[in-house]
C-alpha atoms as a PDB file:
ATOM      1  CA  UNK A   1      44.464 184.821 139.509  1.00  0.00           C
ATOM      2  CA  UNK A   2      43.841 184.003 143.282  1.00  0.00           C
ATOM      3  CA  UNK A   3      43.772 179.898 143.749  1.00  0.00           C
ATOM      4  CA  UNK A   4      42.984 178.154 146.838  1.00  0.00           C
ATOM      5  CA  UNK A   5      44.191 174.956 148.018  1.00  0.00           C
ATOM      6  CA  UNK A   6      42.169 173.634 150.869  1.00  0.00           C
ATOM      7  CA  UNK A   7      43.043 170.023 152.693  1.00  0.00           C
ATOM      8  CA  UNK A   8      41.787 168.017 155.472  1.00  0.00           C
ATOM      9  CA  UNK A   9      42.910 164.646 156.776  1.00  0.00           C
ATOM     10  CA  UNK A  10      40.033 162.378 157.031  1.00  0.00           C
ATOM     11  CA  UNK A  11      36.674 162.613 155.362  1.00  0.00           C
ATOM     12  CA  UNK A  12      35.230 163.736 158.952  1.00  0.00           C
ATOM     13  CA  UNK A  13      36.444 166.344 158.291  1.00  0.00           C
ATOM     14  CA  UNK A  14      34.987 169.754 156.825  1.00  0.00           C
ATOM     15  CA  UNK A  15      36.257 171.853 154.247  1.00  0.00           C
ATOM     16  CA  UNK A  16      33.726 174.995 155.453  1.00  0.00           C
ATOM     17  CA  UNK A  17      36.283 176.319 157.091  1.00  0.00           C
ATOM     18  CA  UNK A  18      38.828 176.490 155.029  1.00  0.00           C
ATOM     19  CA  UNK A  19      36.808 177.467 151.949  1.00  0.00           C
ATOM     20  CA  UNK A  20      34.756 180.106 153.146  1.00  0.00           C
ATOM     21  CA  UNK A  21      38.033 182.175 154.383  1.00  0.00           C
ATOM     22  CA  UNK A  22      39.176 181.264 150.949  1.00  0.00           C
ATOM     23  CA  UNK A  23      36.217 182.448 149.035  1.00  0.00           C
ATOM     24  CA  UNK A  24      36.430 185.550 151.810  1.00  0.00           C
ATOM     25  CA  UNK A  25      39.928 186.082 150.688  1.00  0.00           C
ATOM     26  CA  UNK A  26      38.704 186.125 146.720  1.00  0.00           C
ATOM     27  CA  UNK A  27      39.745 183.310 145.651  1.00  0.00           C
ATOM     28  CA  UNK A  28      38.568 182.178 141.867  1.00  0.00           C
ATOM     29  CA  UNK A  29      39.350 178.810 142.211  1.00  0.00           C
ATOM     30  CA  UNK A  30      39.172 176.696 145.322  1.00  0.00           C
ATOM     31  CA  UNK A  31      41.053 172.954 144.910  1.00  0.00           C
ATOM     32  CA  UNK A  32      39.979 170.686 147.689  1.00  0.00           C
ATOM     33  CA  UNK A  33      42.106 167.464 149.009  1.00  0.00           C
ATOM     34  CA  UNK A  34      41.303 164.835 151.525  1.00  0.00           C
ATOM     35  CA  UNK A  35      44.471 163.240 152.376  1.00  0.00           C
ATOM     36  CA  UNK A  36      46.974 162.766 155.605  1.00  0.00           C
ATOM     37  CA  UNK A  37      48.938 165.702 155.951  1.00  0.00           C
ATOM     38  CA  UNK A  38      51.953 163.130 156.235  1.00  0.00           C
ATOM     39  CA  UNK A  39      51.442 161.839 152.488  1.00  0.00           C
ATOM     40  CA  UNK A  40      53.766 162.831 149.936  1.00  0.00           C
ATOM     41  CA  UNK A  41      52.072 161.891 146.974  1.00  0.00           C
ATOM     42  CA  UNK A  42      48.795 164.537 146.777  1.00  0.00           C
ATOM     43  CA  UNK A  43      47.219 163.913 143.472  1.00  0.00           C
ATOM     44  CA  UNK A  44      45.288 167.344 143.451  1.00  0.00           C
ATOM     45  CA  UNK A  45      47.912 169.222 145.169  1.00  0.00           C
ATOM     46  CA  UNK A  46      50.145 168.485 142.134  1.00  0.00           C
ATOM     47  CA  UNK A  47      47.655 169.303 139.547  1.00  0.00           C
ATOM     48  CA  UNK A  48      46.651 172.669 140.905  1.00  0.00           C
ATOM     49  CA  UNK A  49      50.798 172.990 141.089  1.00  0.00           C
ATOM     50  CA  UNK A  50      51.180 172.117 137.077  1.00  0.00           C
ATOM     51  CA  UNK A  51      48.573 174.371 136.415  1.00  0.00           C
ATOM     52  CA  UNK A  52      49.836 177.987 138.623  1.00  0.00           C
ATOM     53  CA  UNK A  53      51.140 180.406 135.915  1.00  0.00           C
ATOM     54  CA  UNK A  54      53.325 183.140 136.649  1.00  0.00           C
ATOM     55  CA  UNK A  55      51.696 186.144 138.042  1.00  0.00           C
ATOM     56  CA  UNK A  56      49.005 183.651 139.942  1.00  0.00           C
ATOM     57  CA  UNK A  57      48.408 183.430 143.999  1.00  0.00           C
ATOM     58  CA  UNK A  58      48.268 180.771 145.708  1.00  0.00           C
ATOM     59  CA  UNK A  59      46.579 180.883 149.281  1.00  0.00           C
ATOM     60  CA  UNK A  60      46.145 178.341 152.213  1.00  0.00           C
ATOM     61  CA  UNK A  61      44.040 178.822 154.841  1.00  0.00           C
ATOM     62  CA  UNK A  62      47.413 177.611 156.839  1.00  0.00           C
ATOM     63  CA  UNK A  63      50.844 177.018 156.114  1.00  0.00           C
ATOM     64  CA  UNK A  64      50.601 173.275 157.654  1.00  0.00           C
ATOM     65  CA  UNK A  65      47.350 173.050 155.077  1.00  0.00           C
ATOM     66  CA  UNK A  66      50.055 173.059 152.345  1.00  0.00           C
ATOM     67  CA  UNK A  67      52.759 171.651 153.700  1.00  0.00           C
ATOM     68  CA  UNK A  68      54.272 167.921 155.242  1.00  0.00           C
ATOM     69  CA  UNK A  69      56.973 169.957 157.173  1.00  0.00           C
ATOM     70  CA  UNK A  70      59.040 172.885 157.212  1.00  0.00           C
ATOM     71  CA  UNK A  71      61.301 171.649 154.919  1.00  0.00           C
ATOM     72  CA  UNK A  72      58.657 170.575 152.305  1.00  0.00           C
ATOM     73  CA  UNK A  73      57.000 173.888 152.750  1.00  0.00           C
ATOM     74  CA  UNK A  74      60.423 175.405 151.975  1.00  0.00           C
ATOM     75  CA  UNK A  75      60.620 173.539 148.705  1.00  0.00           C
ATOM     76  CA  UNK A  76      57.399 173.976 147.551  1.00  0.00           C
ATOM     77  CA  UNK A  77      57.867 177.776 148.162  1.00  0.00           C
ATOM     78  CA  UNK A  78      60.608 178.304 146.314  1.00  0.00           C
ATOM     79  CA  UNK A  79      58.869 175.769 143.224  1.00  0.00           C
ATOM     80  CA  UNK A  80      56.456 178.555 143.698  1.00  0.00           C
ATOM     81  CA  UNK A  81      58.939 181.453 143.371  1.00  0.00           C
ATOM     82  CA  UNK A  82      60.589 179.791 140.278  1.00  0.00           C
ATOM     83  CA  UNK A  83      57.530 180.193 138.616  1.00  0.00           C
ATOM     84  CA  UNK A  84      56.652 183.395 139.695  1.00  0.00           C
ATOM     85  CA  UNK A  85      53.602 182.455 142.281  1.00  0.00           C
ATOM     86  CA  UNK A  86      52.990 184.243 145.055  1.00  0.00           C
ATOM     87  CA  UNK A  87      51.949 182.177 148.472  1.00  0.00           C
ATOM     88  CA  UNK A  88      49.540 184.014 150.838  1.00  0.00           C
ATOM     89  CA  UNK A  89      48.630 181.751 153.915  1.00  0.00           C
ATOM     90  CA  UNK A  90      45.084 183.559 155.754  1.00  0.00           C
ATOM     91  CA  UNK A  91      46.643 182.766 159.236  1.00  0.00           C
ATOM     92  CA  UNK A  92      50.391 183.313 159.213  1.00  0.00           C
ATOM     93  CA  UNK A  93      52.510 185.846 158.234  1.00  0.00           C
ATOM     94  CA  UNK A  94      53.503 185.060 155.410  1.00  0.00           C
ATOM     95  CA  UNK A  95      52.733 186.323 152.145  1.00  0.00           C
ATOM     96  CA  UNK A  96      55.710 185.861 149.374  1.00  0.00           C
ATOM     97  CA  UNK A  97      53.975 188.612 147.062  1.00  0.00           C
ATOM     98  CA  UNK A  98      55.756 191.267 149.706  1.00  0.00           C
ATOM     99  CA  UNK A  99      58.979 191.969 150.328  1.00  0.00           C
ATOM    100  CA  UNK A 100      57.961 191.916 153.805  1.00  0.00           C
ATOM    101  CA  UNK A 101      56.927 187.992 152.709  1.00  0.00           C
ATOM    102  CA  UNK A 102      59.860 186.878 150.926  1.00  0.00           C
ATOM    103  CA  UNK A 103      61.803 188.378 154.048  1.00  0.00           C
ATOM    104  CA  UNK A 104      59.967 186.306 156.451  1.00  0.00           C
ATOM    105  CA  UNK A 105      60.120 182.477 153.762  1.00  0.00           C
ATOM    106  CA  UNK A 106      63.931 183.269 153.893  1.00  0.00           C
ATOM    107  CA  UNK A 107      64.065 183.273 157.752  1.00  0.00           C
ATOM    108  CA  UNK A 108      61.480 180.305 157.404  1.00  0.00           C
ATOM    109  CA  UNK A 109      64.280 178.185 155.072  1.00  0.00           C
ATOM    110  CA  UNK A 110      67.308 179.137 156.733  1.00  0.00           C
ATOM    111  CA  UNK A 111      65.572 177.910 160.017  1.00  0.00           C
ATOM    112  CA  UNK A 112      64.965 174.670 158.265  1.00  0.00           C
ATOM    113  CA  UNK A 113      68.254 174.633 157.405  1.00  0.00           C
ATOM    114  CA  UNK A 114      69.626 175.747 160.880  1.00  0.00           C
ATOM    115  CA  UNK A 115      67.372 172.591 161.857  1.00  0.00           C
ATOM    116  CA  UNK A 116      68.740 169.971 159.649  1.00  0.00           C
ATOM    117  CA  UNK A 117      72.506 170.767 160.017  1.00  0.00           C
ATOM    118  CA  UNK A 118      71.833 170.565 163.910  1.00  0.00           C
ATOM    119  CA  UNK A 119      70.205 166.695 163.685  1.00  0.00           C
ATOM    120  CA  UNK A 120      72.973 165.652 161.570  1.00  0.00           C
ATOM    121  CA  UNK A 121      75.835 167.020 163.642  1.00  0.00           C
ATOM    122  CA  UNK A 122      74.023 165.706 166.695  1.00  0.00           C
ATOM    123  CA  UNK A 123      72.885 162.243 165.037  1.00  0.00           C
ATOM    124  CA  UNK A 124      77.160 162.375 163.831  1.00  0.00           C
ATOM    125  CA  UNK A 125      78.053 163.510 167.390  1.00  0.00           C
ATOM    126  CA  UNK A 126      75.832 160.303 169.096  1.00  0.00           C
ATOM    127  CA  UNK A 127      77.087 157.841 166.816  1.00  0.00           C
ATOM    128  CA  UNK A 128      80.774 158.795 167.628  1.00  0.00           C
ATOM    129  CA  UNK A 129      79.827 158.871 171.168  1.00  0.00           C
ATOM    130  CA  UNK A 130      78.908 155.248 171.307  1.00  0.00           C
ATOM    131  CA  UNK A 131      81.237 153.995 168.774  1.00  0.00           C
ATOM    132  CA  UNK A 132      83.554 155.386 171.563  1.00  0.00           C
ATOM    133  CA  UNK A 133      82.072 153.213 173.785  1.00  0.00           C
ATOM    134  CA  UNK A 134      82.241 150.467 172.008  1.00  0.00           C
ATOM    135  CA  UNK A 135      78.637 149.935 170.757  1.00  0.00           C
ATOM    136  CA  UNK A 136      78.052 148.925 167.324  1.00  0.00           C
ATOM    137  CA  UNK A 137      75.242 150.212 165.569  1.00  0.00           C
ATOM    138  CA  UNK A 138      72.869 148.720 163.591  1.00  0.00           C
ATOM    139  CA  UNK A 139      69.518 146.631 163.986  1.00  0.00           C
ATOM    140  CA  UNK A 140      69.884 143.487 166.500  1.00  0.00           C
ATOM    141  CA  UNK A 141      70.852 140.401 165.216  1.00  0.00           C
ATOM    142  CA  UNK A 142      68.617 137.528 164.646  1.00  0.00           C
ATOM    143  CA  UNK A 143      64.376 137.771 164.661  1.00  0.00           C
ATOM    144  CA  UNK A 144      61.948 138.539 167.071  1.00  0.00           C
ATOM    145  CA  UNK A 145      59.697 136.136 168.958  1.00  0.00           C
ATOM    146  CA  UNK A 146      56.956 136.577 166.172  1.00  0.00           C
ATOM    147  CA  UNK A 147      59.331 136.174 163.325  1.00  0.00           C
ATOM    148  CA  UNK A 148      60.893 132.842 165.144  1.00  0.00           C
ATOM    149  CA  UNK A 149      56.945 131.731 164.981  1.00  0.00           C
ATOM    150  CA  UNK A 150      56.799 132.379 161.613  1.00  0.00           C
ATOM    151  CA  UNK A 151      59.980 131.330 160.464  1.00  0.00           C
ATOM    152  CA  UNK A 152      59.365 127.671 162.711  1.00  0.00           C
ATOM    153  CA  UNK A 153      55.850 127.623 160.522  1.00  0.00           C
ATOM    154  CA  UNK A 154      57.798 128.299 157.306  1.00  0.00           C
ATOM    155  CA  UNK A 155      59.922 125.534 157.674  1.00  0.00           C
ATOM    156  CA  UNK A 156      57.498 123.274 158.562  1.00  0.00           C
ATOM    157  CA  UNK A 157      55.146 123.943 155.485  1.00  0.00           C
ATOM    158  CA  UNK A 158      58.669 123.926 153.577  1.00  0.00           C
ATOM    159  CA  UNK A 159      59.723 120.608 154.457  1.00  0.00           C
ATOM    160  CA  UNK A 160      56.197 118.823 154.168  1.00  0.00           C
ATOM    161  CA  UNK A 161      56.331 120.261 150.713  1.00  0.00           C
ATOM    162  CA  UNK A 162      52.269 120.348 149.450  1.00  0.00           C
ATOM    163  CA  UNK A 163      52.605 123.568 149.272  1.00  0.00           C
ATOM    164  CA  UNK A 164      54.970 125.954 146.719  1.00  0.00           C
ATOM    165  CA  UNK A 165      56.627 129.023 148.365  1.00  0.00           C
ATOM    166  CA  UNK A 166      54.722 131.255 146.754  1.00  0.00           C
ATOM    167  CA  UNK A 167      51.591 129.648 149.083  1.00  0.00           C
ATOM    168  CA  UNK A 168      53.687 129.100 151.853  1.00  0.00           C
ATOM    169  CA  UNK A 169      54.242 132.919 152.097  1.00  0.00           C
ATOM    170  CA  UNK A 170      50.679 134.034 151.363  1.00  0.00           C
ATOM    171  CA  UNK A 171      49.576 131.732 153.719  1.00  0.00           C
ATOM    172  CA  UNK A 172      51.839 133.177 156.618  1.00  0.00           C
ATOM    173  CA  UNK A 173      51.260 136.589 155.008  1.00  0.00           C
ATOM    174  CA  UNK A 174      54.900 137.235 154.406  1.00  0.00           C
ATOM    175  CA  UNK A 175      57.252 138.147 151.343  1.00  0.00           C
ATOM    176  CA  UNK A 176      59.224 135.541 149.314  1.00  0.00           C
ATOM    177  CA  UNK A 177      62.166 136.806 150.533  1.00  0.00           C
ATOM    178  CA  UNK A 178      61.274 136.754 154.067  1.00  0.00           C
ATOM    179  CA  UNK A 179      60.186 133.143 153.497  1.00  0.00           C
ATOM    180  CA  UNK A 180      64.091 132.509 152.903  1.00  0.00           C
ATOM    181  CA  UNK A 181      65.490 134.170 154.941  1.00  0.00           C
ATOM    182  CA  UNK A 182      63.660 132.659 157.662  1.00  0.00           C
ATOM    183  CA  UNK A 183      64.782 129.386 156.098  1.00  0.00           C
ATOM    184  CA  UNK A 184      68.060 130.558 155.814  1.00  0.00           C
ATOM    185  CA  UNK A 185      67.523 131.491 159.331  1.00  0.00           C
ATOM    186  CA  UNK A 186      66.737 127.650 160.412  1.00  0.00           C
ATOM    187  CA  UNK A 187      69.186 126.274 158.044  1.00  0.00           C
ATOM    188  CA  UNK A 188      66.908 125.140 155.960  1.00  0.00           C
ATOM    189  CA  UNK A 189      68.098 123.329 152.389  1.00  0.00           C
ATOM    190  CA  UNK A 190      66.480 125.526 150.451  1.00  0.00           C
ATOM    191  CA  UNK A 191      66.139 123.143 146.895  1.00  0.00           C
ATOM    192  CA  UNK A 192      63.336 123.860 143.923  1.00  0.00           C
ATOM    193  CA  UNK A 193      59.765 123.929 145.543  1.00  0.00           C
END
C-alpha cells in the first residue's frame, strides 16, 4: 500500500501541494500534519509510523517534509527498513524500494555520520585549544542585569514576608528554584515562608 505523509509548518500554509503530487503519485492514504519542522514530538507522524506494515510505501513530497535533519531522516529510514517499508520522496532521489535507493540512504547516513564525527573532533579540538590557553569553559559566573532585577525584587518580597514563595515566584514569573537561588545569590536567610 502507497501512504503519504504530507506536513507544513504553520496553518498558512497549504497542503495542495503536497497532496495533489501525492494523490498523482497513487497514494491510498494521505496523513496530513501541521507542525514546525523542528518538533520532535509529531503526533500523526507517529501514528501513520505504528501503523506501516511490511511491504507498504511510504512517500513525501520531500525528504525535509519527513524529516528534522539528516540525522533524524537517517533514523527514521532505517525504522523504515526494519520493518520492511519502502521510502519514495517525489523530489529527491531517493527511493529505498531500489537498490539504486538503498545505495543512495547509505551515502545519505554515512554523510551524517562523516558530519557528526567532524563537529565532535572539532568541538574536542576547540576546547583543547582554549584550555591551552588558559580559558575555562563553562557559562559566566553570576546573573545578568535582568536576573540581578529580579533577584533584588525577590528578596525584597522575601524579606517583607506577605507573600509565600510560591507567590513570590509567580508574581516575578520565575521557578521556585530560581527564587533561591537568587536568594542564595543575595545571601539571603532563606528560613520557612
Amino acid at each position: 500500500m502507497k501512504i503519504g505523509y504530507a506536513r507544513i509548518s504553520t496553518k498558512n500554509q497549504s497542503f495542495s501541494l503536497q497532496v495533489d503530487a501525492l494523490e498523482k503519485a497513487g497514494c491510498n492514504k494521505i496523513y496530513k500534519e501541521v507542525i514546525s519542522g523542528a518538533k520532535s514530538e509529531r503526533k500523526v507522524l507517529e501514528n501513520l509510523l505504528s501503523n506501516l506494515r511490511e511491504g507498504d510505501t511510504l512517500i513525501v513530497w520531500k525528504l525535509d517534509r519527513l524529516g528534522r535533519s539528516l540525522k533524524h531522516l537517517v533514523e527514521l529510514i532505517n525504522t523504515l527498513m526494519k520493518k520492511r517499508v519502502g521510502l519514495q520522496s517525489i523530489n529527491d532521489p531517493v527511493d529505498t524500494t531500489t537498490a539504486q535507493g538503498r545505495l543512495i540512504f547509505k551515502i545519505f547516513a554515512s554523510l551524517a555520520e562523516f558530519e557528526r564525527e567532524i563537529i565532535r573532533e572539532r568541538t574536542q579540538a576547540g576546547l583543547q585549544a582554549a584550555k591551552e590557553r588558559g580559558r575555562v569553559g563553562g557559562r559566566p559566573k553570576g546573573l545578568s542585569k535582568k536576573a540581578q532585577s529580579t533577584a533584588c525584587a525577590a528578596e525584597a518580597l522575601y524579606k517583607e514576608g506577605k507573600l509565600s514563595v510560591q507567590e513570590i515566584a509567580n508574581q516575578l514569573g520565575i521557578a521556585k528554584s530560581t527564587l533561591y537561588n537568587y536568594l542564595r545569590h543575595r545571601n539571603v536567610k532563606i528560613g520557612l515562608n
